[in-house]
PDB file of N, CA and C in Angstrom:
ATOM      1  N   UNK A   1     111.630  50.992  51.650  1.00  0.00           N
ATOM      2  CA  UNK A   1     112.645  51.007  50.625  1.00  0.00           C
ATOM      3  C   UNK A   1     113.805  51.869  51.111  1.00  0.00           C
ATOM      4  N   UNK A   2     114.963  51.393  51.208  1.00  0.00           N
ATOM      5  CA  UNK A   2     116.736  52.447  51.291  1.00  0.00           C
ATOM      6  C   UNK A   2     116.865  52.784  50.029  1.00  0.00           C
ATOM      7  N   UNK A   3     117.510  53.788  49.801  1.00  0.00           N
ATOM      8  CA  UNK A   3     118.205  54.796  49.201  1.00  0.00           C
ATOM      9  C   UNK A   3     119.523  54.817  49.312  1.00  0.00           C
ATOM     10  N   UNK A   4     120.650  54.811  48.567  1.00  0.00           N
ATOM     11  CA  UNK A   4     121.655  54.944  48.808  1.00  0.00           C
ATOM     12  C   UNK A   4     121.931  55.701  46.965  1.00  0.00           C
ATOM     13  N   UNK A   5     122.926  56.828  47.525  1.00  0.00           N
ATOM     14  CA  UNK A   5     123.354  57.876  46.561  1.00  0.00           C
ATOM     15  C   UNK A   5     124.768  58.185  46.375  1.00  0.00           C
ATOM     16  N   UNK A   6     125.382  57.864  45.053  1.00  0.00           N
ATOM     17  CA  UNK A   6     126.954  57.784  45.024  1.00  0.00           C
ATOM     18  C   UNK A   6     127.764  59.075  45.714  1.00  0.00           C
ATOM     19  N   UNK A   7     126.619  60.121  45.341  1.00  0.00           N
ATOM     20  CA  UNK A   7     127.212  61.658  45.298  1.00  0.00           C
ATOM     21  C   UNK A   7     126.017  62.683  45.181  1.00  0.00           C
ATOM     22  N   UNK A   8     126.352  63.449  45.760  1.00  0.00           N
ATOM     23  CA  UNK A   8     125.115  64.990  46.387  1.00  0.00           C
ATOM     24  C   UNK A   8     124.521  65.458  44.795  1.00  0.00           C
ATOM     25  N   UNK A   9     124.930  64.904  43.953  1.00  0.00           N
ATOM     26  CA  UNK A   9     124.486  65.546  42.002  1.00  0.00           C
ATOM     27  C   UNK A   9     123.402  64.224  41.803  1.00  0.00           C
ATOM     28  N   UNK A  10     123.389  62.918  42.251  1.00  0.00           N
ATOM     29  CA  UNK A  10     122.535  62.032  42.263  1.00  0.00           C
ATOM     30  C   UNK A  10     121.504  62.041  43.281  1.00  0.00           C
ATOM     31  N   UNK A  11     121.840  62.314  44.409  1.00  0.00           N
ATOM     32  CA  UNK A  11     120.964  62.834  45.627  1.00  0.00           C
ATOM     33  C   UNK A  11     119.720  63.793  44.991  1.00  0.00           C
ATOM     34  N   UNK A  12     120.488  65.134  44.514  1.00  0.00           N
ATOM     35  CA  UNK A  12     119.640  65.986  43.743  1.00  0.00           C
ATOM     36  C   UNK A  12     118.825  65.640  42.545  1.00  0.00           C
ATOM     37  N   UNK A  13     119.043  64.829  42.111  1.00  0.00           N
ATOM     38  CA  UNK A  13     118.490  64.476  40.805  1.00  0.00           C
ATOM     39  C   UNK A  13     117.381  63.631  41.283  1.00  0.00           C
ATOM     40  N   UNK A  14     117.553  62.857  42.497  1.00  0.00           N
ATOM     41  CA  UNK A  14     116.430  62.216  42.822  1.00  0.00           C
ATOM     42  C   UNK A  14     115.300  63.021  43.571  1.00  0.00           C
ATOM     43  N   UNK A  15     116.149  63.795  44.361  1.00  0.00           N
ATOM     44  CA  UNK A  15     114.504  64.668  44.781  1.00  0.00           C
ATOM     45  C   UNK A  15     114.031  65.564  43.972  1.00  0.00           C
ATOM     46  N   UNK A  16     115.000  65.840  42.959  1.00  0.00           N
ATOM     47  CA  UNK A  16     114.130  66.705  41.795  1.00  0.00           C
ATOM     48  C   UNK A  16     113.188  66.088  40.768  1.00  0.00           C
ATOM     49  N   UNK A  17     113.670  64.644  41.071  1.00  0.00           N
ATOM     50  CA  UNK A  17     112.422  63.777  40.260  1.00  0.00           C
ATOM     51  C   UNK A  17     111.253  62.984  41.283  1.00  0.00           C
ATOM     52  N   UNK A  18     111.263  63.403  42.352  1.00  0.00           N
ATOM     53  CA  UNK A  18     110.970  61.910  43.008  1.00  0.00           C
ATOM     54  C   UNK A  18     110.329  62.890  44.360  1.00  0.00           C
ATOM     55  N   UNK A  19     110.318  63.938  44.612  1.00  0.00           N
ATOM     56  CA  UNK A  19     109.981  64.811  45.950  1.00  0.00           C
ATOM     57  C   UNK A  19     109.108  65.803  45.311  1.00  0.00           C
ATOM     58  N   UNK A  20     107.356  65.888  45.791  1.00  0.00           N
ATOM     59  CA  UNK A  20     106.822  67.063  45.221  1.00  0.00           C
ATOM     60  C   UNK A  20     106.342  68.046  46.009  1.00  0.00           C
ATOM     61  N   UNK A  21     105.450  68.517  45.963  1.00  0.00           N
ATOM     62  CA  UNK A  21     104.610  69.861  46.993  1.00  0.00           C
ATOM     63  C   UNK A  21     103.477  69.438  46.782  1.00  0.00           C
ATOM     64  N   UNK A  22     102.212  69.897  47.566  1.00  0.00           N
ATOM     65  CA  UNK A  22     101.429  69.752  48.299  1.00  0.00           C
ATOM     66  C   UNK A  22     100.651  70.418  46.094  1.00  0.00           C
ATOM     67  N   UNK A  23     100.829  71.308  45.931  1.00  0.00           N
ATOM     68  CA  UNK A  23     100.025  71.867  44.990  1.00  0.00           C
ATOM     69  C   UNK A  23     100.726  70.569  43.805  1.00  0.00           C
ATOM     70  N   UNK A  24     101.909  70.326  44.004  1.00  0.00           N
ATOM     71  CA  UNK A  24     101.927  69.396  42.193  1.00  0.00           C
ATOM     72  C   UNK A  24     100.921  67.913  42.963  1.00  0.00           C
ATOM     73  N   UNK A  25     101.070  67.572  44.013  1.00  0.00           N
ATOM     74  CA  UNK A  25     100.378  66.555  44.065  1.00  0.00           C
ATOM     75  C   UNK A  25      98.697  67.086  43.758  1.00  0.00           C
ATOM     76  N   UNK A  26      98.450  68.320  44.308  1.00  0.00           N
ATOM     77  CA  UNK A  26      96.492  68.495  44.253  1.00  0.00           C
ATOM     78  C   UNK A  26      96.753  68.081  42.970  1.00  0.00           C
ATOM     79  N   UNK A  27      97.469  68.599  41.580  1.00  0.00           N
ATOM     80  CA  UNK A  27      97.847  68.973  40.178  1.00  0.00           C
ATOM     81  C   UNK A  27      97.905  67.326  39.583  1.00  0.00           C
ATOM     82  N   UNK A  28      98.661  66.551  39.931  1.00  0.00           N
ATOM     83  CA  UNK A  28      98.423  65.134  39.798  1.00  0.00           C
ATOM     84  C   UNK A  28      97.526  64.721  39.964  1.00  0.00           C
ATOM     85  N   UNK A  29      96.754  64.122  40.940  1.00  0.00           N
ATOM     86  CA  UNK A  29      95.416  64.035  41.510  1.00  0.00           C
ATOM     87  C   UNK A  29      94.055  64.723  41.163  1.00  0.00           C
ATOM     88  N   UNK A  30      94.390  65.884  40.370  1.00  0.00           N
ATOM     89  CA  UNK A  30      92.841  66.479  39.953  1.00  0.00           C
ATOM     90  C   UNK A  30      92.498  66.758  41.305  1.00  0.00           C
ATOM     91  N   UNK A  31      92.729  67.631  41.998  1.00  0.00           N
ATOM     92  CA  UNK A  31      91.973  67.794  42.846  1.00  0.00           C
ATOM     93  C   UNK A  31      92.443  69.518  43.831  1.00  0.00           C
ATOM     94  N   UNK A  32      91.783  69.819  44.600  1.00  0.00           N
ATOM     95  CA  UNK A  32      92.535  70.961  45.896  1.00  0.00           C
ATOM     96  C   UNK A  32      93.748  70.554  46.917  1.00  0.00           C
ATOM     97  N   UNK A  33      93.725  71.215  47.324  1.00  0.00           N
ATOM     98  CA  UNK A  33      95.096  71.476  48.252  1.00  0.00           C
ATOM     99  C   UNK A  33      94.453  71.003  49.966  1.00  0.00           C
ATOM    100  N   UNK A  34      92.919  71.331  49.660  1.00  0.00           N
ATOM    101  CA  UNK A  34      92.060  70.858  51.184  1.00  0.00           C
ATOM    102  C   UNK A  34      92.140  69.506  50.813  1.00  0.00           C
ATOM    103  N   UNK A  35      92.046  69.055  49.572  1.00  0.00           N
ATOM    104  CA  UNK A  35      91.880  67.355  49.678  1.00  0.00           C
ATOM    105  C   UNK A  35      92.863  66.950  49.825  1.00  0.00           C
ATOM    106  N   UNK A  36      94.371  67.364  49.895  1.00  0.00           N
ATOM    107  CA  UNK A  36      95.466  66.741  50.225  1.00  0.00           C
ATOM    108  C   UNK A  36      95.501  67.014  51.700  1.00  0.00           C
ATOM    109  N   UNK A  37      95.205  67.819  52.082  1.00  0.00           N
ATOM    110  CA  UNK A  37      95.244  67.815  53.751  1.00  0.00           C
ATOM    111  C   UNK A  37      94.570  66.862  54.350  1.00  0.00           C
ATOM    112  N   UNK A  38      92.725  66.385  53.714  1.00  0.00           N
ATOM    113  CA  UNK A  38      92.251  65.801  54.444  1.00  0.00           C
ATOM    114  C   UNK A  38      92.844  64.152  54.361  1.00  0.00           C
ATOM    115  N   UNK A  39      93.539  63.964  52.945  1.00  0.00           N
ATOM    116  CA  UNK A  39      94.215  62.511  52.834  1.00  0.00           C
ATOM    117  C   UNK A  39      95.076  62.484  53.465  1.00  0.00           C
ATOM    118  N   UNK A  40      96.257  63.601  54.267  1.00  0.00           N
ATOM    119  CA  UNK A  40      97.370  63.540  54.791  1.00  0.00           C
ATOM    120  C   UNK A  40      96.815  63.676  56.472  1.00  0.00           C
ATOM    121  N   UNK A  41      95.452  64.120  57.181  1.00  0.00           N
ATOM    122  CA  UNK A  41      94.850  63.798  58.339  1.00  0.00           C
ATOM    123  C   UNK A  41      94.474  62.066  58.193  1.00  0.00           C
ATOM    124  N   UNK A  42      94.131  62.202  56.964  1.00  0.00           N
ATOM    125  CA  UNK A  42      93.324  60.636  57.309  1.00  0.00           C
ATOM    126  C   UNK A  42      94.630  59.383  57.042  1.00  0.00           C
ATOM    127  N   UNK A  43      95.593  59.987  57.110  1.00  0.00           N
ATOM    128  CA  UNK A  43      96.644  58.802  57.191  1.00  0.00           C
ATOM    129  C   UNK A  43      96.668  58.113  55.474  1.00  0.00           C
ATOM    130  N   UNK A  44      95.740  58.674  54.624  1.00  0.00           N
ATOM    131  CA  UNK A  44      95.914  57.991  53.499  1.00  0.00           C
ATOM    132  C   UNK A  44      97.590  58.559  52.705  1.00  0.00           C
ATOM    133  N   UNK A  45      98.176  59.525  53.195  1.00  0.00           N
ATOM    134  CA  UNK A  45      99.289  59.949  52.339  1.00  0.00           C
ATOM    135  C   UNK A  45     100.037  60.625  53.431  1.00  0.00           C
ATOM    136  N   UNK A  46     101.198  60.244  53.301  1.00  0.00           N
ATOM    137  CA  UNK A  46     101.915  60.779  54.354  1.00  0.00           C
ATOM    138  C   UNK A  46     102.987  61.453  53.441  1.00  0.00           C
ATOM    139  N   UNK A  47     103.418  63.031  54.110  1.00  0.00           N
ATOM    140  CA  UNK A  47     104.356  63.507  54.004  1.00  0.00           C
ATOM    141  C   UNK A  47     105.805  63.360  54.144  1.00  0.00           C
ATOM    142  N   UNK A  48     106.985  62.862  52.961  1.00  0.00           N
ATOM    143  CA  UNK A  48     108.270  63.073  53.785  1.00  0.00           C
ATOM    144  C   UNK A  48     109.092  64.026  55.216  1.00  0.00           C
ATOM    145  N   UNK A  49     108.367  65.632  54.589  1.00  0.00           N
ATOM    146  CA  UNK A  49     108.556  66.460  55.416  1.00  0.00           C
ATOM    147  C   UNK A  49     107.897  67.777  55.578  1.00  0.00           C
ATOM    148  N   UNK A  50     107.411  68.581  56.635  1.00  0.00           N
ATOM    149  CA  UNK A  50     106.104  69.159  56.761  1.00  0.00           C
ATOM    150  C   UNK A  50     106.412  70.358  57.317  1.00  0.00           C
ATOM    151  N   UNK A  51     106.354  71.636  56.858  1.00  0.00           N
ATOM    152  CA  UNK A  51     106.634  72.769  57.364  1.00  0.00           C
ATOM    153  C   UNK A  51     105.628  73.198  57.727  1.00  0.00           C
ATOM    154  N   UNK A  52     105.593  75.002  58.145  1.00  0.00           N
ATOM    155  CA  UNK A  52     104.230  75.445  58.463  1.00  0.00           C
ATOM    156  C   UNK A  52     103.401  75.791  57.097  1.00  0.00           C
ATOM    157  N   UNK A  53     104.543  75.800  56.363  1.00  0.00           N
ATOM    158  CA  UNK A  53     103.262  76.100  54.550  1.00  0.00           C
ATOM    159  C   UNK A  53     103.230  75.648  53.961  1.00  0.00           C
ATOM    160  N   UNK A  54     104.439  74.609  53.788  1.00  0.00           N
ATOM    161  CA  UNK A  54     103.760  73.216  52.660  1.00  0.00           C
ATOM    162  C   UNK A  54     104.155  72.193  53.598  1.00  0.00           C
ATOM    163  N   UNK A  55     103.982  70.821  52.917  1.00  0.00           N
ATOM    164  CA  UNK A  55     104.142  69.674  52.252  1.00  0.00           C
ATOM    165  C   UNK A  55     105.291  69.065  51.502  1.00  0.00           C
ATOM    166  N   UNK A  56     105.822  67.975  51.862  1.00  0.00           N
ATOM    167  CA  UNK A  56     106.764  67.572  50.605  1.00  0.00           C
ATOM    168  C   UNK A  56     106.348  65.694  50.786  1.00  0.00           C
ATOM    169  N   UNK A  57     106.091  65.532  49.658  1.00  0.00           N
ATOM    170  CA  UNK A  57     105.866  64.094  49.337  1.00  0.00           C
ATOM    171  C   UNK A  57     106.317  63.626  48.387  1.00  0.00           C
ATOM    172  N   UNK A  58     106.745  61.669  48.691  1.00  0.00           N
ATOM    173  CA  UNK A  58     107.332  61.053  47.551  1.00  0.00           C
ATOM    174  C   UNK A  58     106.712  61.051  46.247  1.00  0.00           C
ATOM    175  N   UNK A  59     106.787  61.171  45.319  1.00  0.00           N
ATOM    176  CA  UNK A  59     105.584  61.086  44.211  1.00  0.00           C
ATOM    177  C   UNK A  59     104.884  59.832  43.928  1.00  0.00           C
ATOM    178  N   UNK A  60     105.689  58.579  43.820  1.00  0.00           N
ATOM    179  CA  UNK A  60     105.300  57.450  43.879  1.00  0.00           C
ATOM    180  C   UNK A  60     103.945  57.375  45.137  1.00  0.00           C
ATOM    181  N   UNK A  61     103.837  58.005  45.841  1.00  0.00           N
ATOM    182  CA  UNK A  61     102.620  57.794  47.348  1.00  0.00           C
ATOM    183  C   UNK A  61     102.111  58.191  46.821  1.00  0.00           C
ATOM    184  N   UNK A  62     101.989  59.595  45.845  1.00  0.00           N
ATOM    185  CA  UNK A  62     100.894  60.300  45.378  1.00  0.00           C
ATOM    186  C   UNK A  62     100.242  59.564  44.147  1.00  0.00           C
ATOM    187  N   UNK A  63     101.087  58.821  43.008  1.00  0.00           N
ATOM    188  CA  UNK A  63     100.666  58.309  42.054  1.00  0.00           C
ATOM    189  C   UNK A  63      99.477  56.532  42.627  1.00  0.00           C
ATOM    190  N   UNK A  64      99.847  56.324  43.297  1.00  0.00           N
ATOM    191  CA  UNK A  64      99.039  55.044  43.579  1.00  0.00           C
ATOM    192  C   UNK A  64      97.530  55.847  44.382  1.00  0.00           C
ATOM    193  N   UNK A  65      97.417  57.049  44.185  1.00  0.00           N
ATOM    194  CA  UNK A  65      95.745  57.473  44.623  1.00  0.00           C
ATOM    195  C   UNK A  65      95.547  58.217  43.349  1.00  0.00           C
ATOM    196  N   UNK A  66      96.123  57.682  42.313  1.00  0.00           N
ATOM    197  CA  UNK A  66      95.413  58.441  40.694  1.00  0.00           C
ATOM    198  C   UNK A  66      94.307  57.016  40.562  1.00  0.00           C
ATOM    199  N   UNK A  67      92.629  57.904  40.430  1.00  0.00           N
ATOM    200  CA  UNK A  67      91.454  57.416  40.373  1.00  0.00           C
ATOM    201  C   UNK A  67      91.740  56.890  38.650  1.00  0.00           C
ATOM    202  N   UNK A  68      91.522  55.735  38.577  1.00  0.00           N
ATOM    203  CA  UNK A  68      91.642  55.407  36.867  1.00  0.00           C
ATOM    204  C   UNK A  68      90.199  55.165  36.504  1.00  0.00           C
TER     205      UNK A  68
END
């Protein structure tokens, strides 16, 4: 999927809705912060972008592994 953003106030608004951390996803998911690591080793969830202490992921990646 592209992205295209009129202006840096829409840009922001989308990663403030749409970009999470490693803990709101465990927090979504019901689960730890080790189980997001081992889904983000096992290729099941991939990170937008990855520092040495977190995580940042689309939320939409995270919502399609909510167990119903």
């Amino acid at each position: 999927m592209k992205y295209q953003f009129k202006s840096d106030e829409e840009l922001k608004l989308f990663i403030s809705d749409n970009i999470i951390t490693t803990m709101e996803a465990a927090a979504i998911l019901n689960c730890s912060r080790q189980n997001i690591d081992k889904m983000v080793k096992g290729n099941k969830l991939i990170p937008v972008k990855q520092t040495q202490r977190d995580k940042l992921f689309l939320k939409s990646d995270v919502m399609v592994h909510i167990k119903t």
